[in-house]
Protein backbone atom coordinates (compact mmCIF):
# COMPACT_ATOMS: atom_id res chain seq x y z
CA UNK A 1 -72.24 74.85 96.10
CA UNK A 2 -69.22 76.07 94.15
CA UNK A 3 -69.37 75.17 90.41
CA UNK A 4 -67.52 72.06 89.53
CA UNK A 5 -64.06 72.54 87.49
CA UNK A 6 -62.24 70.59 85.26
CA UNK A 7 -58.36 70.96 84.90
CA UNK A 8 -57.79 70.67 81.33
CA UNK A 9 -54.56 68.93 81.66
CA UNK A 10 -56.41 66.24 84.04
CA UNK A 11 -58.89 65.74 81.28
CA UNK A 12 -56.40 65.94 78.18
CA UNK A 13 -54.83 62.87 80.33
CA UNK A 14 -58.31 61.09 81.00
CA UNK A 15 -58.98 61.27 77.19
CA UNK A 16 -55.58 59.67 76.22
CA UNK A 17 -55.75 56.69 78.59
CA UNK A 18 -59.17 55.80 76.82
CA UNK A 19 -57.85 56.29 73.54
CA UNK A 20 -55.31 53.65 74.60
CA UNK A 21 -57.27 51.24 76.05
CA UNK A 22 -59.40 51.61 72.83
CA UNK A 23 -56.51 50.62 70.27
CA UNK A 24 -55.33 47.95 72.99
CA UNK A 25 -58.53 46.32 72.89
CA UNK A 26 -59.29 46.46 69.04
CA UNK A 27 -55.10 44.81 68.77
CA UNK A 28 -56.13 42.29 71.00
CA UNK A 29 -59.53 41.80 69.35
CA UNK A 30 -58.14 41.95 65.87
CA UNK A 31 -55.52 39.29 67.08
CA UNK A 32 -58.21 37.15 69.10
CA UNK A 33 -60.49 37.32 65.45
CA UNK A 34 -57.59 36.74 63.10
CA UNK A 35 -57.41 39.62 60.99
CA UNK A 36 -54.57 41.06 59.11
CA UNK A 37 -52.21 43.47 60.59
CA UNK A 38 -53.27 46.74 60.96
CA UNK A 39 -52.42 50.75 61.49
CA UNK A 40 -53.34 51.99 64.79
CA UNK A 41 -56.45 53.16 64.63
CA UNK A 42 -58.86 55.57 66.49
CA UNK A 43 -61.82 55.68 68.36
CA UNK A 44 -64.78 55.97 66.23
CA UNK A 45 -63.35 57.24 63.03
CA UNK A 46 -60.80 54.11 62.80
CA UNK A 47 -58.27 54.73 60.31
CA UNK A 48 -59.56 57.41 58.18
CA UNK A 49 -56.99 59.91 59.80
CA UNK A 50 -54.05 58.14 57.73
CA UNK A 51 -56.55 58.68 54.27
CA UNK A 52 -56.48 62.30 54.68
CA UNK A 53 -55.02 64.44 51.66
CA UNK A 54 -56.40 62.84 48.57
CA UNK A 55 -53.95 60.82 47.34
CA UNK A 56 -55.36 56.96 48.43
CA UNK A 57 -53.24 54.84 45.63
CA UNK A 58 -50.19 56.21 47.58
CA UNK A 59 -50.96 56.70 50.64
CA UNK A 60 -52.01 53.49 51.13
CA UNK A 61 -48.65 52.26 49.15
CA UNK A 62 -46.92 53.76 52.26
CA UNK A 63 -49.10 51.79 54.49
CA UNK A 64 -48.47 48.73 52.69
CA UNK A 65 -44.27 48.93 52.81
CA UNK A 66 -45.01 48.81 56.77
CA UNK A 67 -47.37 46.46 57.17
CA UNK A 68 -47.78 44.08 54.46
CA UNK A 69 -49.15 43.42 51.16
CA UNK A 70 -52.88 42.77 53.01
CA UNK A 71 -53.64 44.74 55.75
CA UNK A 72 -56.70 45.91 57.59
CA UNK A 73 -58.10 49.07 58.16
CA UNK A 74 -61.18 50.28 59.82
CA UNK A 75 -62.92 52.97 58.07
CA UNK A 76 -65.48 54.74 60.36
CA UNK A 77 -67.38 51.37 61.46
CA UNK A 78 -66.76 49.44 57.57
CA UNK A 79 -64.08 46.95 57.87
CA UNK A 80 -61.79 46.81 55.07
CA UNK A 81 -58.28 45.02 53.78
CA UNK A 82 -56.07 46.58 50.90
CA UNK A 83 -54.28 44.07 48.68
CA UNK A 84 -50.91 45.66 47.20
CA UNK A 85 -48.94 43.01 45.93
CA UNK A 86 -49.96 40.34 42.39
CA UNK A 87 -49.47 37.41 44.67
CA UNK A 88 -52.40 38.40 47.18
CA UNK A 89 -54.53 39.59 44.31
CA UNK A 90 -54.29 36.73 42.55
CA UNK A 91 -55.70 35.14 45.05
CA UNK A 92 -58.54 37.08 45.34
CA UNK A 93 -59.15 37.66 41.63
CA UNK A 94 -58.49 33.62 41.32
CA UNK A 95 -58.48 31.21 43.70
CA UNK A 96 -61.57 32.97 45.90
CA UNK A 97 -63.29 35.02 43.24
CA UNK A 98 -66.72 33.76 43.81
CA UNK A 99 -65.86 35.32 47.78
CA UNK A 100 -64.10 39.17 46.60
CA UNK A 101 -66.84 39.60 44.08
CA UNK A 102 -69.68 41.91 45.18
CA UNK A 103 -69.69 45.52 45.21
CA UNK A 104 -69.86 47.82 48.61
CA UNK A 105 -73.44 50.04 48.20
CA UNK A 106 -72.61 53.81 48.00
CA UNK A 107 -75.23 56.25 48.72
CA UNK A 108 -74.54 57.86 45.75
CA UNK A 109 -74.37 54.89 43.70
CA UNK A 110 -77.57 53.70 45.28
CA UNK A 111 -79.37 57.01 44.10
CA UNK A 112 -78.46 57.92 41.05
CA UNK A 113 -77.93 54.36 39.36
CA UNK A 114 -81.59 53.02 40.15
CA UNK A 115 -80.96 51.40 43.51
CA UNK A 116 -77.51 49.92 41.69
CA UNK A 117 -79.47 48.51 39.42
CA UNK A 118 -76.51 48.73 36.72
CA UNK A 119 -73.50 46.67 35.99
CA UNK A 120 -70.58 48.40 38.10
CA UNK A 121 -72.15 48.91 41.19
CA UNK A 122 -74.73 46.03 41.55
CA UNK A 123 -74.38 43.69 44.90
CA UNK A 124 -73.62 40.25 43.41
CA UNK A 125 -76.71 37.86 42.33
CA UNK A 126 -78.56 36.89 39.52
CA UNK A 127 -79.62 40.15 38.47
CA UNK A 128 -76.29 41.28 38.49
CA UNK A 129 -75.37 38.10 36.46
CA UNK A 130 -77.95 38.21 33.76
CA UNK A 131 -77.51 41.82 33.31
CA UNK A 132 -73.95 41.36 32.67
CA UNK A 133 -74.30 38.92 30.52
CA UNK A 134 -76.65 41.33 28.01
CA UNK A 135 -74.26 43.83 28.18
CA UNK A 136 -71.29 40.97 26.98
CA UNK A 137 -73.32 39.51 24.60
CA UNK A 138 -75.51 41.84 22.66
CA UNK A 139 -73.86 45.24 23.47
CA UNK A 140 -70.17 44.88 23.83
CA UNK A 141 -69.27 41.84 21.75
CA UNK A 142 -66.54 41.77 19.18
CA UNK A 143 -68.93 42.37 16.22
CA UNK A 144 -71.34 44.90 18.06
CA UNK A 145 -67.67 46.85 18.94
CA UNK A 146 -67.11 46.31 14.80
CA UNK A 147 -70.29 47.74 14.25
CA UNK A 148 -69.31 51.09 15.37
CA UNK A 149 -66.25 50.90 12.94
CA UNK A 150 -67.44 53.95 10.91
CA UNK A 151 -68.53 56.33 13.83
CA UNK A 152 -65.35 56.00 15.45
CA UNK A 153 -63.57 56.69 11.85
CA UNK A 154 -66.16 60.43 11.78
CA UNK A 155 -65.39 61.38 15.13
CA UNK A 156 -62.09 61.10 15.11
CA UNK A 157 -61.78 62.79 11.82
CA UNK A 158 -63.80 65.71 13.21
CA UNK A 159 -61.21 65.44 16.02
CA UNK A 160 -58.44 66.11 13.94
CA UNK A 161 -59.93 68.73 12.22
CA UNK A 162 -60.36 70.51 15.38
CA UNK A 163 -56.88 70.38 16.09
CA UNK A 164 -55.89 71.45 12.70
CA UNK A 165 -58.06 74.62 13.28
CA UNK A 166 -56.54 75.56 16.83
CA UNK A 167 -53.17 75.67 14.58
CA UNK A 168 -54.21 78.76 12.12
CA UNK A 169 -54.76 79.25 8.93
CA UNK A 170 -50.70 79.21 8.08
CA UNK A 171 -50.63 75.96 9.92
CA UNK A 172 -48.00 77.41 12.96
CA UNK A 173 -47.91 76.15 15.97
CA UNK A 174 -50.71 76.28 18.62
CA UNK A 175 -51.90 75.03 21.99
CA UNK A 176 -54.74 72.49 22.55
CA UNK A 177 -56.86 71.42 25.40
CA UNK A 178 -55.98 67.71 24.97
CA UNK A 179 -58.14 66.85 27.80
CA UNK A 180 -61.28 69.02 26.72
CA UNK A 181 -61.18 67.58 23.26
CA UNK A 182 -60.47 63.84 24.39
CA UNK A 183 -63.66 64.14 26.46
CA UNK A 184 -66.00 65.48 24.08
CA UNK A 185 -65.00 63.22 21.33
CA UNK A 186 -65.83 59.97 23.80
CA UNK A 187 -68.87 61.86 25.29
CA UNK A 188 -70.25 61.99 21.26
CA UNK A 189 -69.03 58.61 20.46
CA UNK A 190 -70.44 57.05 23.61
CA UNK A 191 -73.55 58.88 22.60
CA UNK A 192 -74.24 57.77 19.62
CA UNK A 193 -73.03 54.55 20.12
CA UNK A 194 -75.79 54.14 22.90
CA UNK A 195 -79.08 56.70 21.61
CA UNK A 196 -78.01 56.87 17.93
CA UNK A 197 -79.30 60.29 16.89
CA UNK A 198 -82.76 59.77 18.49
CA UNK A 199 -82.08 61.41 22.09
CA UNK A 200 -85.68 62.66 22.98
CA UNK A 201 -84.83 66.73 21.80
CA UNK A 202 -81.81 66.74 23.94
CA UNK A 203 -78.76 68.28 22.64
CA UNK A 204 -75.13 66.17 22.94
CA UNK A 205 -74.13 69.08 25.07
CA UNK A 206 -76.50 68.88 27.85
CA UNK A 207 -75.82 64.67 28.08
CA UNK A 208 -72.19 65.79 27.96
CA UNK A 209 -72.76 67.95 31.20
CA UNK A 210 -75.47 65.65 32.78
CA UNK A 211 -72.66 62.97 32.64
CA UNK A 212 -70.20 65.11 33.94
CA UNK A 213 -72.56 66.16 36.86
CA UNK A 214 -73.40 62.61 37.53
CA UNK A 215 -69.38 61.60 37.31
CA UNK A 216 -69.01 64.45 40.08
CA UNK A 217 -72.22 63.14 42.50
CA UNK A 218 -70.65 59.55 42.37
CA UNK A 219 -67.33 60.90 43.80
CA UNK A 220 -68.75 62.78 46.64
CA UNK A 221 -67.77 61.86 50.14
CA UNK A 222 -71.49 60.28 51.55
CA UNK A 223 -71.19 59.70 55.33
CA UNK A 224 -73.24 56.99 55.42
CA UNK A 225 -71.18 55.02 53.52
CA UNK A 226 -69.05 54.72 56.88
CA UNK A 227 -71.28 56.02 59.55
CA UNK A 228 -74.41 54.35 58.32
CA UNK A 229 -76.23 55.26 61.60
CA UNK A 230 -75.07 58.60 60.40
CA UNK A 231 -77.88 58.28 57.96
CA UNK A 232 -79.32 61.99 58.64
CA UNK A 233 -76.11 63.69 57.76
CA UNK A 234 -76.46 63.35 54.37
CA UNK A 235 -79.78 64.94 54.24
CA UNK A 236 -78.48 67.84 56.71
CA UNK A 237 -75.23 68.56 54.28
CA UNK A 238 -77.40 68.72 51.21
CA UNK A 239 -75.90 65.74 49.26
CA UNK A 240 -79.26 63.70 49.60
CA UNK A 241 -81.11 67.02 47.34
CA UNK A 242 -78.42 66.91 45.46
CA UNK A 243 -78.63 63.36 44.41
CA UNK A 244 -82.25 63.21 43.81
CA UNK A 245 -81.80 66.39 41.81
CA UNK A 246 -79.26 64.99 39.92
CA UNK A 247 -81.13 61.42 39.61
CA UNK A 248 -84.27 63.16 38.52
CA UNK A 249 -82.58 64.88 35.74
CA UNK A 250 -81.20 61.95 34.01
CA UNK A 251 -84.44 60.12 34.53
CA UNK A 252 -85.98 62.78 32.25
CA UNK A 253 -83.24 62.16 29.71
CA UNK A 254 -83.38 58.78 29.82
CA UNK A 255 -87.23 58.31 29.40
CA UNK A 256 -87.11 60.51 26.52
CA UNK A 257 -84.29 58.87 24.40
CA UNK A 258 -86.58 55.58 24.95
CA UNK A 259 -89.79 57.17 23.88
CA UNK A 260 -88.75 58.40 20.70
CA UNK A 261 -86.61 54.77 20.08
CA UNK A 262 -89.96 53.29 21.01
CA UNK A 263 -91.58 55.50 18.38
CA UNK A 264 -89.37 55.05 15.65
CA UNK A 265 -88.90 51.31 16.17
CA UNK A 266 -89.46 49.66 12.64
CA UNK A 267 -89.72 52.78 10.51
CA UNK A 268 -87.11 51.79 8.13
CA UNK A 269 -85.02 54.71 8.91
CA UNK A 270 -81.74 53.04 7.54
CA UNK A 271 -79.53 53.76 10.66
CA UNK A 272 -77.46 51.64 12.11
CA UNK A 273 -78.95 50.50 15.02
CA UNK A 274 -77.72 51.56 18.16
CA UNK A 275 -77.23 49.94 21.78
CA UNK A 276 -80.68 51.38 23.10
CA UNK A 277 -82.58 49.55 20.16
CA UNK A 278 -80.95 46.44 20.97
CA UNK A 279 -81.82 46.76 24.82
CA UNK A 280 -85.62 47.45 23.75
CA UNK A 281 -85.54 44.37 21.52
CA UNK A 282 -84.72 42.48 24.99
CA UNK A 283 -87.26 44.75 26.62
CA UNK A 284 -89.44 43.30 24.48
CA UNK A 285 -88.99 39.77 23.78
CA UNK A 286 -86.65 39.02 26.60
CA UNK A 287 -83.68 36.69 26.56
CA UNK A 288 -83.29 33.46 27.73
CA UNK A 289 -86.12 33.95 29.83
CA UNK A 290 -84.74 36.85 31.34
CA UNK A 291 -86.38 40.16 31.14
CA UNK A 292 -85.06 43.98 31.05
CA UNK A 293 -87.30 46.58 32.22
CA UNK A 294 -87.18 50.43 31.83
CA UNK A 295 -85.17 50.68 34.78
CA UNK A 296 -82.68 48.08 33.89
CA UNK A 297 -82.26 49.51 30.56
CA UNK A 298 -81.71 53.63 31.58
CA UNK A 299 -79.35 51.68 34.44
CA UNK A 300 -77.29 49.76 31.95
CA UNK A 301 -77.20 52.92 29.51
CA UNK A 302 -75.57 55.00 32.11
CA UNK A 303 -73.08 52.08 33.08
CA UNK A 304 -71.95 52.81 28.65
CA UNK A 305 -71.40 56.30 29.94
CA UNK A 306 -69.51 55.96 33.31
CA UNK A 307 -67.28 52.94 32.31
CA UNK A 308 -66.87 53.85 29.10
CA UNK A 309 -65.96 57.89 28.87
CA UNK A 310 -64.23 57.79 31.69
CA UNK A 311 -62.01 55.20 30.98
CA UNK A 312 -61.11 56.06 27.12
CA UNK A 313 -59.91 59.82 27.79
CA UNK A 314 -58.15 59.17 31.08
CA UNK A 315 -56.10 56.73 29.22
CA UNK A 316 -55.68 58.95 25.87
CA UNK A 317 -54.74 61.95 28.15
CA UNK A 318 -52.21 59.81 30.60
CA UNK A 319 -50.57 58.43 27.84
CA UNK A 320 -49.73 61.72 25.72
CA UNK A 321 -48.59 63.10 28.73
CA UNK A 322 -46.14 60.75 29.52
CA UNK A 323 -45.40 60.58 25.95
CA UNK A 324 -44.56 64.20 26.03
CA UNK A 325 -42.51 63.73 29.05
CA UNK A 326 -40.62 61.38 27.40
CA UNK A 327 -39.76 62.94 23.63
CA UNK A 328 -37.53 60.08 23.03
CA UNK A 329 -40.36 57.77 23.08
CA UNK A 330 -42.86 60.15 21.62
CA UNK A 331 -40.25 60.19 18.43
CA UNK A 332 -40.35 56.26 18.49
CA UNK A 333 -43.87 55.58 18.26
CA UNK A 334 -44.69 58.37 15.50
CA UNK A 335 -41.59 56.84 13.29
CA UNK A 336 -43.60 53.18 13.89
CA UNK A 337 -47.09 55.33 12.96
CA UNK A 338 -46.09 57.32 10.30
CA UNK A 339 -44.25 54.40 8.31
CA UNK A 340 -47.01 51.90 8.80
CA UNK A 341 -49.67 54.70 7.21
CA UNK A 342 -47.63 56.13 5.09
CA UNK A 343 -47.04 52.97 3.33
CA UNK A 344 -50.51 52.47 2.16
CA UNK A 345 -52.93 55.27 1.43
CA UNK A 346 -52.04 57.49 4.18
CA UNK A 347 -54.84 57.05 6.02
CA UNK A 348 -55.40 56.00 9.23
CA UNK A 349 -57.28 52.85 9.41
CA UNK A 350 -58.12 50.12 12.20
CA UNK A 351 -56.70 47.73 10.31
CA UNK A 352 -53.32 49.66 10.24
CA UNK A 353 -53.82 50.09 13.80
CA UNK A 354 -53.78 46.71 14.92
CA UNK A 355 -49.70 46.63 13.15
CA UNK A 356 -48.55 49.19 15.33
CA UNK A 357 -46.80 47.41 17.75
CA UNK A 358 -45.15 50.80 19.55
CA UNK A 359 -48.42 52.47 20.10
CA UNK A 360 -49.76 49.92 21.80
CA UNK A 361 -46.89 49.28 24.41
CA UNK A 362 -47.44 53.05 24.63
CA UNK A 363 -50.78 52.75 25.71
CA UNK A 364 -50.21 49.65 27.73
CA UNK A 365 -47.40 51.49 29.80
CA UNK A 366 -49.81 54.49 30.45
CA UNK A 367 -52.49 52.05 31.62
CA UNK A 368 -49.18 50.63 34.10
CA UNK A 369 -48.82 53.98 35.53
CA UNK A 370 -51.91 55.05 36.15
CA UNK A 371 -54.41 52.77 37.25
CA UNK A 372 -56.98 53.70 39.90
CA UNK A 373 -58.22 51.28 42.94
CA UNK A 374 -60.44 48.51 42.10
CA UNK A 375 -63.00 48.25 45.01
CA UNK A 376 -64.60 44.84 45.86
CA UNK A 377 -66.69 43.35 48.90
CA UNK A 378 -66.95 40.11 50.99
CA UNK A 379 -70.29 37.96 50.12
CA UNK A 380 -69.24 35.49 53.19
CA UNK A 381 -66.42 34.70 55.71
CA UNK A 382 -63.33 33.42 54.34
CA UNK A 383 -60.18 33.15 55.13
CA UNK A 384 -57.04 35.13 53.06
CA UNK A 385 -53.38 33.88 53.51
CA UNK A 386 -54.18 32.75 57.01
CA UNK A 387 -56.46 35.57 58.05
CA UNK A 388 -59.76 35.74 58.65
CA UNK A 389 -61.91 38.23 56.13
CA UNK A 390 -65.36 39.07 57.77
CA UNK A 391 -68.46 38.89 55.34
CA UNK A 392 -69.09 42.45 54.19
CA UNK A 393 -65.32 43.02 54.37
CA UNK A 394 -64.60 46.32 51.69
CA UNK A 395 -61.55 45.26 49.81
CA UNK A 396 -59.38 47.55 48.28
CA UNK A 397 -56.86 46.27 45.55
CA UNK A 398 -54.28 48.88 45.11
CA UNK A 399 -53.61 48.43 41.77
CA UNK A 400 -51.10 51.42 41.21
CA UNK A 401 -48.68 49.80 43.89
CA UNK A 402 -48.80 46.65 41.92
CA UNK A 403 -48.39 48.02 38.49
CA UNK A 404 -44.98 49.96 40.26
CA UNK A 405 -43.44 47.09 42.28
CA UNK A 406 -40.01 46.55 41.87
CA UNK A 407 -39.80 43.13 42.13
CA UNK A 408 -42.16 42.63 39.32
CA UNK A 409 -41.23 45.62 37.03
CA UNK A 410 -37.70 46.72 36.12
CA UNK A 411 -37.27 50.39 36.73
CA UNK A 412 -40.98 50.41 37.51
CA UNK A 413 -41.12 54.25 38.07
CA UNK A 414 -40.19 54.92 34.09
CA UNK A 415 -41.82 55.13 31.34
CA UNK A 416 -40.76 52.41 29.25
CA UNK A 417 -42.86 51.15 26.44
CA UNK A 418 -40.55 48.67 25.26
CA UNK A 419 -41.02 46.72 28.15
CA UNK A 420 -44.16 45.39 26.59
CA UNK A 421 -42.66 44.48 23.20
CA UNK A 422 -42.86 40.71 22.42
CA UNK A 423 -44.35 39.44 25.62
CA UNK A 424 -47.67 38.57 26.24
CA UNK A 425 -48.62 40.53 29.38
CA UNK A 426 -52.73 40.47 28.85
CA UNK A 427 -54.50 43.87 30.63
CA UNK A 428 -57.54 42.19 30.77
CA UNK A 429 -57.15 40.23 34.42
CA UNK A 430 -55.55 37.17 33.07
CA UNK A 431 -52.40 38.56 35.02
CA UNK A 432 -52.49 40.11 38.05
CA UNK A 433 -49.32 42.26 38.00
CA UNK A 434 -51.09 44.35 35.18
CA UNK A 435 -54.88 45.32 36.05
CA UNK A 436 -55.95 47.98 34.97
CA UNK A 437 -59.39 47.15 33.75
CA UNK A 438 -59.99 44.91 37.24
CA UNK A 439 -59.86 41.32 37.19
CA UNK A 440 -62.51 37.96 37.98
CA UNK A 441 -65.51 38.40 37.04
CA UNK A 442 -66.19 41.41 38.19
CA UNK A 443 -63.53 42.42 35.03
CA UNK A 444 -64.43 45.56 32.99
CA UNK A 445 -66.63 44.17 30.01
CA UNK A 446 -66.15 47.11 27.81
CA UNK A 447 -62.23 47.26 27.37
CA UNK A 448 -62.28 46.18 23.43
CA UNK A 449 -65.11 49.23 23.48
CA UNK A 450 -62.67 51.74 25.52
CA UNK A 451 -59.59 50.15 23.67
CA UNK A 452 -60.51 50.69 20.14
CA UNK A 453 -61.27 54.20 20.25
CA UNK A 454 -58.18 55.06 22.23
CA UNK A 455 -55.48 53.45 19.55
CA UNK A 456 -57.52 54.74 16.22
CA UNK A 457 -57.37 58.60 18.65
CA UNK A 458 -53.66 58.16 19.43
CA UNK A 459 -52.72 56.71 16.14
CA UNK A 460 -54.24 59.89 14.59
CA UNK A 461 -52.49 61.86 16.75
CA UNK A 462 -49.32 60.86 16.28
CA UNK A 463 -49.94 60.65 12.29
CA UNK A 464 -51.05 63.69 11.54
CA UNK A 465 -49.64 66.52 14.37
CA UNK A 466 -45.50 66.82 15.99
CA UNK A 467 -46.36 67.58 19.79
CA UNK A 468 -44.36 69.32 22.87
CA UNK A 469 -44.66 71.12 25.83
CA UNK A 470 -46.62 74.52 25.24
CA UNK A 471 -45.15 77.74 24.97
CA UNK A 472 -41.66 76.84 25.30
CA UNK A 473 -42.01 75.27 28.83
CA UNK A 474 -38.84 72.91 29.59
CA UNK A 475 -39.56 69.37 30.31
CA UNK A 476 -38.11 69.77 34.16
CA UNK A 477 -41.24 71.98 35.04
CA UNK A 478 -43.59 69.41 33.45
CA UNK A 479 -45.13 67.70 36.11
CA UNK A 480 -47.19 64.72 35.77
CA UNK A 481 -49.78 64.78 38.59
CA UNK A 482 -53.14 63.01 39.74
CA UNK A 483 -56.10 64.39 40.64
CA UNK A 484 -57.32 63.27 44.47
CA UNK A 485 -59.86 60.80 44.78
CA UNK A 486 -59.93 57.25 43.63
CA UNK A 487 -60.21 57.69 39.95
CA UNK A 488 -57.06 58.46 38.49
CA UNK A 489 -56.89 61.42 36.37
CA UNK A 490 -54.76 64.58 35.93
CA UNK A 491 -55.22 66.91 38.19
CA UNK A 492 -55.16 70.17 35.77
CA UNK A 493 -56.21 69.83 32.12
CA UNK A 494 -53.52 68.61 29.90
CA UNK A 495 -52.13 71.82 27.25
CA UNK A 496 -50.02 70.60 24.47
CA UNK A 497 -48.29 72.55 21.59
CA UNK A 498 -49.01 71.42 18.45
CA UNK A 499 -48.46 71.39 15.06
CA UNK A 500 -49.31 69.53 11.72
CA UNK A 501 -47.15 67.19 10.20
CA UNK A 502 -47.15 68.14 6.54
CA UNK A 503 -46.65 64.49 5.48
CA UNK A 504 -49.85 63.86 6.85
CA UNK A 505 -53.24 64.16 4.74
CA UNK A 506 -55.95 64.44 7.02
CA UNK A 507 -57.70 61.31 7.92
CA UNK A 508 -60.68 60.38 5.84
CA UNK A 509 -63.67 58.78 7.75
């Protein structure tokens, strides 16, 4: 018998009839079940064609001017809606916040964090509950975030001083990583804010780059996140050796920096005690009946590191860029700096901070610009302006689109600090046209942490350097551009000129 052959064209045209009867039964499914409008979407891999290239926060803006500000998408077999506008998020921040507020489990999450054993990425329940409520209470309250007063004044001192020394001897002007130096100063004061100066024999460094390492596991693509069935991938790509590898490692650093606290605990050292001493205090004698473990503790450390690193530089190094790009603003808020310092002691002090009106609107229209997309999941069936939202729904707030809608913010694509002047637009959740720390309960619990290190940094930096573009570049070729992924950061590192202002003394910690 002759072999059997297939005219290509004949099978080309079998393959695209399916494909149509596919969408044409999800549309009618998706119409039958209620759910929001939706892309097309294809066979198996759903919608993740229209994610491709990197850019989420505006791709999925694009999505949202054609089909809404709540929309579905099918990613792989994960059902998910996007919320793009302050009126839907309000209602899922607000109104149903006990529905939008678990967290979807990521493989990577799931390995590296102790089974999500954290804050961030814990399911919600009561473990999730009572753990947040240590970290409010005994690690990130007003007067534990006081505490660390004087560390923040040292580091940021030695932070100047490292800019100073870029410049020269004869004090001309030189170029600066901005973003190398942001991160090491929060890595440090993260650091010792969390282990003190007890970490086990483990120099700053090595945390520095085990953080960084565990930062760049937690962004990797895991296919089982949207093919669970797909389960074996992972292992045959590498990423589930590479997890444990990574997990394994900052185990070992973990149980060391808790040893030696163990150790020293009640030796009359004098130090100030730091976050791990407090969380082996709990260890010990629990708290309102509720225990820690080892595991909750290393889990709620690296939480301190994540949430707190990543947010503090991102928003120092957004904000002098777009204060760069925009010299006429730059010139404002180091006239508001300099006068408010320079009429005491001329030196840079919290309390001087908290009078610079400028700086912050500076740092609050960064924060506008550049937010990243706050990820939530269904704990039950509801329903969201009419539509029905499946249990185990992954919800995507797009959070950039918001913080750029026209109808909401005046010439929302500028930079324009003043719009914050005078009115009380709060970036903790309590309005949901500005959210960049998240929202409901599920609201970051270490802003006053992040936010206090970023103004004393910024205030110093406007006090004691003059910036610009480096090496004579022209403000036309400065670009201002994000990384890919879902975390929002530049995508090359951020080179300034500088030079020091000689009205400036150098800050005193």
């Amino acid at each position: 018998m002759a072999p059997l052959e297939f005219d290509s064209t004949i099978v080309l045209s079998l393959a695209f009839l399916v494909s149509c009867l596919v969408v044409v039964i999800s549309f009618w499914s998706g119409r039958k079940n209620g759910l929001p409008p939706s892309p097309r979407s294809l066979p198996i891999i759903g919608n993740l064609h229209q994610l491709r290239g990197g850019h989420h926060h505006r791709t999925l803006e694009v999505l949202a001017q054609r089909h809404g500000p709540l929309f579905f998408l099918r990613l792989g077999s994960v059902p998910a809606i996007v919320v793009s506008s302050a009126s839907v998020a309000e209602a899922v921040f607000k109104t149903q916040d006990h529905v939008f507020c678990s967290r979807p489990p990521h493989y990577t999450a799931l390995g590296t964090l102790y089974g999500c054993r954290d804050i961030a990425f814990s399911p919600y329940g009561d473990q999730w509950r009572q753990s947040r409520r240590i970290a409010v209470v005994h690690l990130l309250s007003t007067k534990r975030v006081d505490s660390f007063r004087a560390l923040r004044l040292q580091e940021v001192a030695g932070f100047v001083q490292q800019i100073r020394a870029a410049c020269g001897a004869r004090e001309d002007r030189g170029v600066v990583n901005v973003s190398e130096l942001t991160v090491n100063l929060t890595n440090t004061v993260v650091s010792k804010a969390a282990f003190g100066s007890k970490l086990g024999g483990v120099e700053p460094a090595i945390i520095r780059d085990m953080m960084k390492e565990l930062t760049e596991v937690l962004d990797l693509f895991a296919v089982s996140d949207l093919f669970p069935r797909l389960r074996w991938l992972d292992w045959a790509t590498g990423l589930d050796a590479r997890v444990k590898k990574t997990a394994a490692k900052l185990d070992g650093i973990l149980e060391g920096a808790i040893t030696e606290h163990e150790s020293s605990l009640g030796d009359g050292d004098g130090e100030v005690r730091d976050l791990m001493d407090d969380l082996l205090s709990i260890l010990k004698d629990g708290d309102r009946g509720f225990k820690l473990d080892r595991i909750d503790i290393k889990a709620l450390i690296l939480d301190m590191f994540l949430a707190g690193v990543d947010t503090t530089y991102k928003t120092i190094e957004w904000t002098m860029a777009q204060l760069v790009k925009n010299p006429r603003e730059l010139a404002k808020v180091q006239s508001e700096v300099r006068q408010i310092v320079g009429g005491t002691d001329e030196e840079v002090i919290e309390v001087d901070v908290e009078k610079m009106s400028l700086l912050h609107a500076a740092i609050r229209e960064g924060l506008r610009l550049t937010p990243t997309i706050i990820e939530r999941e269904t704990i039950q069936d509801t329903r969201l302006l009419g539509y029905h939202i499946p249990a185990k729904t992954r919800v995507l707030i797009n959070a950039w689109a918001i913080g750029r809608d026209a109808e909401l913010w005046e010439n929302a694509e500028e930079f324009r600090p003043e719009r914050f002047l005078g009115k009380a637009i709060d970036y903790t959740g309590k309005d949901t046209k500005f959210i960049p720390f998240g929202a409901g309960r599920r609201g970051c619990p270490g802003v006053g942490f992040a936010m206090r290190l970023v103004e004393l940094t910024l205030a110093n930096m406007m006090y004691h350097f003059d910036w610009e573009l480096p090496n004579g570049q022209d403000l036309e070729s400065f670009e201002v551009i994000e990384a890919d992924g879902l975390s929002l950061g530049l995508e090359s590192a951020l080179l300034l000129g500088v030079k020091p202002c000689t009205k400036a003394r150098t800050v005193v910690g």
